[in-house]
C-alpha atoms as a PDB file:
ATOM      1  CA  UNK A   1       0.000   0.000   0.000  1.00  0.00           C
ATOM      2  CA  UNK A   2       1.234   3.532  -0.733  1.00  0.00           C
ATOM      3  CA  UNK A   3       2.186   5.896   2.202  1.00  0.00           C
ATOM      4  CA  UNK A   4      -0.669   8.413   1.277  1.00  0.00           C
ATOM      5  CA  UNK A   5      -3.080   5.249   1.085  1.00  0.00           C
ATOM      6  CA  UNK A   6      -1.584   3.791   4.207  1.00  0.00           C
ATOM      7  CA  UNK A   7      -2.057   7.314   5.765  1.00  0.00           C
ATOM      8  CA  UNK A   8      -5.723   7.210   4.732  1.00  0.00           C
ATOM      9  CA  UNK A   9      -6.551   3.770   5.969  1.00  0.00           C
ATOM     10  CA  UNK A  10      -4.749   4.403   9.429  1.00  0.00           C
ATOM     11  CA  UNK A  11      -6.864   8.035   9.575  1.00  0.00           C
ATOM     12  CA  UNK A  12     -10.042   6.246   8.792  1.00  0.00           C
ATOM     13  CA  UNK A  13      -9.465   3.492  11.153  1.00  0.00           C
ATOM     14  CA  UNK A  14      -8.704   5.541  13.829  1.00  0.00           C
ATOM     15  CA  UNK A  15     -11.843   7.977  13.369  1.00  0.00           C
ATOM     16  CA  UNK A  16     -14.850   8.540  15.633  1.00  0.00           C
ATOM     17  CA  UNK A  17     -18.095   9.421  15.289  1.00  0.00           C
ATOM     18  CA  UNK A  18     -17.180  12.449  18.271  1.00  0.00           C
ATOM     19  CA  UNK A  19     -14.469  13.331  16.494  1.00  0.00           C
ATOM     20  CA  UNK A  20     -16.632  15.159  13.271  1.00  0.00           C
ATOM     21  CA  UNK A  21     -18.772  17.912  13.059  1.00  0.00           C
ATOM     22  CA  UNK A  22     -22.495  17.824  13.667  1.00  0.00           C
ATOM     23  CA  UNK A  23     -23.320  19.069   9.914  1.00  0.00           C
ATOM     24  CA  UNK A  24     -20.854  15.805   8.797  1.00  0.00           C
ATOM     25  CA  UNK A  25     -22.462  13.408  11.033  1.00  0.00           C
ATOM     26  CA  UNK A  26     -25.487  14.843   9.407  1.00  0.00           C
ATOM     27  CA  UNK A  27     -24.313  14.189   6.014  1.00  0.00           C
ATOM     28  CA  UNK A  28     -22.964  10.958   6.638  1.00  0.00           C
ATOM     29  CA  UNK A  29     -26.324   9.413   7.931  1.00  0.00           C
ATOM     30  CA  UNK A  30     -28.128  11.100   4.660  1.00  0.00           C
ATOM     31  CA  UNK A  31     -25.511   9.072   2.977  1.00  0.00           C
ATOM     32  CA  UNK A  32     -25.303   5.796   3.924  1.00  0.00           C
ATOM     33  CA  UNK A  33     -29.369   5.821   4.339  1.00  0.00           C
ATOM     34  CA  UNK A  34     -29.294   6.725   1.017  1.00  0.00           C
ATOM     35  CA  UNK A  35     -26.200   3.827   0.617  1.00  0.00           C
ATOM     36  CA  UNK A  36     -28.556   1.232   2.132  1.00  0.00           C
ATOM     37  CA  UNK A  37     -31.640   1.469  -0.174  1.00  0.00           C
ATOM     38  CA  UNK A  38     -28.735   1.280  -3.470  1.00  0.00           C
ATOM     39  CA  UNK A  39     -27.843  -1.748  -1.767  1.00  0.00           C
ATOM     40  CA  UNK A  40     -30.553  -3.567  -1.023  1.00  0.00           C
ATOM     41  CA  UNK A  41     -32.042  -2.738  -4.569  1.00  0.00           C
ATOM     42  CA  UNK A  42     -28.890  -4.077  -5.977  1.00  0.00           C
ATOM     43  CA  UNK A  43     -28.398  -7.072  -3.859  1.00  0.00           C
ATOM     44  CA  UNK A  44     -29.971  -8.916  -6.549  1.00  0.00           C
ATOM     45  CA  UNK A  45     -27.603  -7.575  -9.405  1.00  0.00           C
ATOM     46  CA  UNK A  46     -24.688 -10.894 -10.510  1.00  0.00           C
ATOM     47  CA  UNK A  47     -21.904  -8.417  -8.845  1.00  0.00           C
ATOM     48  CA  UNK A  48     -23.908  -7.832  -5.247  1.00  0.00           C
ATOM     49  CA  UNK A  49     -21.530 -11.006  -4.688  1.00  0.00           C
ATOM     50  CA  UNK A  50     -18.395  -9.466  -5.141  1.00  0.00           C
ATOM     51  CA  UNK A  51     -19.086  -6.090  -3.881  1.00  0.00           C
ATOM     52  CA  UNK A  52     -19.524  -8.353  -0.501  1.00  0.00           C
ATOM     53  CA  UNK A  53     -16.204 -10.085  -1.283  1.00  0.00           C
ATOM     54  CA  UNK A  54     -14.724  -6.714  -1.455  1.00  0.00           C
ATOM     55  CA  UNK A  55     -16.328  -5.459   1.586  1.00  0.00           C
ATOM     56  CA  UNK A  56     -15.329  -7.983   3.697  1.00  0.00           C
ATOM     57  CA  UNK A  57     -11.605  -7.625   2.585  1.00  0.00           C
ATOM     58  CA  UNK A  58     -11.085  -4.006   3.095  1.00  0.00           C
ATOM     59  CA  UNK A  59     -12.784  -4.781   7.410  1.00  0.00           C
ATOM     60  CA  UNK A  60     -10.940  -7.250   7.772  1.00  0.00           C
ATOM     61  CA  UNK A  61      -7.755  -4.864   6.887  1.00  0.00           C
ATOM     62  CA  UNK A  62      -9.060  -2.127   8.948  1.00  0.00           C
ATOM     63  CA  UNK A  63      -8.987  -4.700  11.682  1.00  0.00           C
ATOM     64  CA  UNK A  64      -5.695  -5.619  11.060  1.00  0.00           C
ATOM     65  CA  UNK A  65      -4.710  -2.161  11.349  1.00  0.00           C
ATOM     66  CA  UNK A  66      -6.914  -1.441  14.109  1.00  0.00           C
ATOM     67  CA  UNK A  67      -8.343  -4.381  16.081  1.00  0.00           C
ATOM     68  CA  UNK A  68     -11.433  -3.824  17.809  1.00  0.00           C
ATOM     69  CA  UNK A  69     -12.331  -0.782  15.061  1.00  0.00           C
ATOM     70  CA  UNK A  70     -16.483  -0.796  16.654  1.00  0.00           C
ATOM     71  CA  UNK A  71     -17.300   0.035  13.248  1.00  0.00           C
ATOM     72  CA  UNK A  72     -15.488  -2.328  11.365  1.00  0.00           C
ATOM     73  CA  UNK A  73     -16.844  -4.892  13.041  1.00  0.00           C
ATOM     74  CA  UNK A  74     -19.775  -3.831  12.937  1.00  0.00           C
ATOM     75  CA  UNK A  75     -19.963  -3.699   9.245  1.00  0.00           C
ATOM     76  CA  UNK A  76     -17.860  -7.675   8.894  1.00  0.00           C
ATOM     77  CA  UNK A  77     -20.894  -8.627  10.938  1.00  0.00           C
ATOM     78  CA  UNK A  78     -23.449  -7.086   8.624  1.00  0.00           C
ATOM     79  CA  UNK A  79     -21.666  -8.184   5.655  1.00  0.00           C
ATOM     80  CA  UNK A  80     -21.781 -12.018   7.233  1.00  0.00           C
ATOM     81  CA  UNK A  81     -25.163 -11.862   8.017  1.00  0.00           C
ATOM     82  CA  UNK A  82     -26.260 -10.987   4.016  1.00  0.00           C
ATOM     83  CA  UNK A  83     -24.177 -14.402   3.574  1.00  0.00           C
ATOM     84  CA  UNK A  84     -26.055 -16.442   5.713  1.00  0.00           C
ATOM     85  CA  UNK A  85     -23.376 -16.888   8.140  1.00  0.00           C
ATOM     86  CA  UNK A  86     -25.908 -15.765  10.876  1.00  0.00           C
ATOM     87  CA  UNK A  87     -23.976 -17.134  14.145  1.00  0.00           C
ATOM     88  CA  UNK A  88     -20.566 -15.637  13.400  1.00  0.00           C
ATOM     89  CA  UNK A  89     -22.091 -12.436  12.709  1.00  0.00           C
ATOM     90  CA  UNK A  90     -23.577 -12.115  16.091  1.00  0.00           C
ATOM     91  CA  UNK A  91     -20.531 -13.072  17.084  1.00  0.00           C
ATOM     92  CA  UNK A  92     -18.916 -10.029  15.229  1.00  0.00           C
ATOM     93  CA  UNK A  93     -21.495  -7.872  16.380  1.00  0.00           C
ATOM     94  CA  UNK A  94     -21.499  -8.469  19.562  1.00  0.00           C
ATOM     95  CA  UNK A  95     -17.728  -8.089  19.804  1.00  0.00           C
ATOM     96  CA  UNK A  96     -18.366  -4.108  18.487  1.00  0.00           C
ATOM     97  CA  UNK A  97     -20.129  -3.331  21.172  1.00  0.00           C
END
């Protein structure tokens, strides 16, 4: 990974929700609501599959740079459950909070 890339994933993995501004928290919600319905509207398209592949790679690198990243596992554990694997993601989940 690139230092500017390796500077980004360390930033992101280290960020909490405190740490922005209301008007971005704001935005961010407006976004992944908006995120969510793409998603489950494309959950039936032939690449839903690996857009999940993907998704679980990149948490389970923002674990490895930051174990215990709430978010990240929050998000594995989502990604898990859309694959059936219902008992590890509780698992997962549980562990974010």
């Amino acid at each position: 990974m690139s230092p500017p890339a390796l500077a980004l994933a360390e930033f992101a993995a280290t960020l909490r929700h405190g740490d922005l501004p209301p008007a971005v928290r704001e935005a961010a919600v407006r976004s992944l609501v908006d995120t969510i319905g793409v998603a489950i509207k494309g959950q039936q398209h032939p690449v839903a599959a690996m857009a999940l592949d993907a998704a679980e790679r990149l948490y389970r690198k923002a674990l490895d740079a930051q174990a215990g990243n709430a978010d990240a596992l929050h998000y594995l554990g989502v990604v898990q459950h859309q694959r059936g694997r219902h008992d590890e993601a509780v698992r997962t989940i549980e562990r974010a909070v």
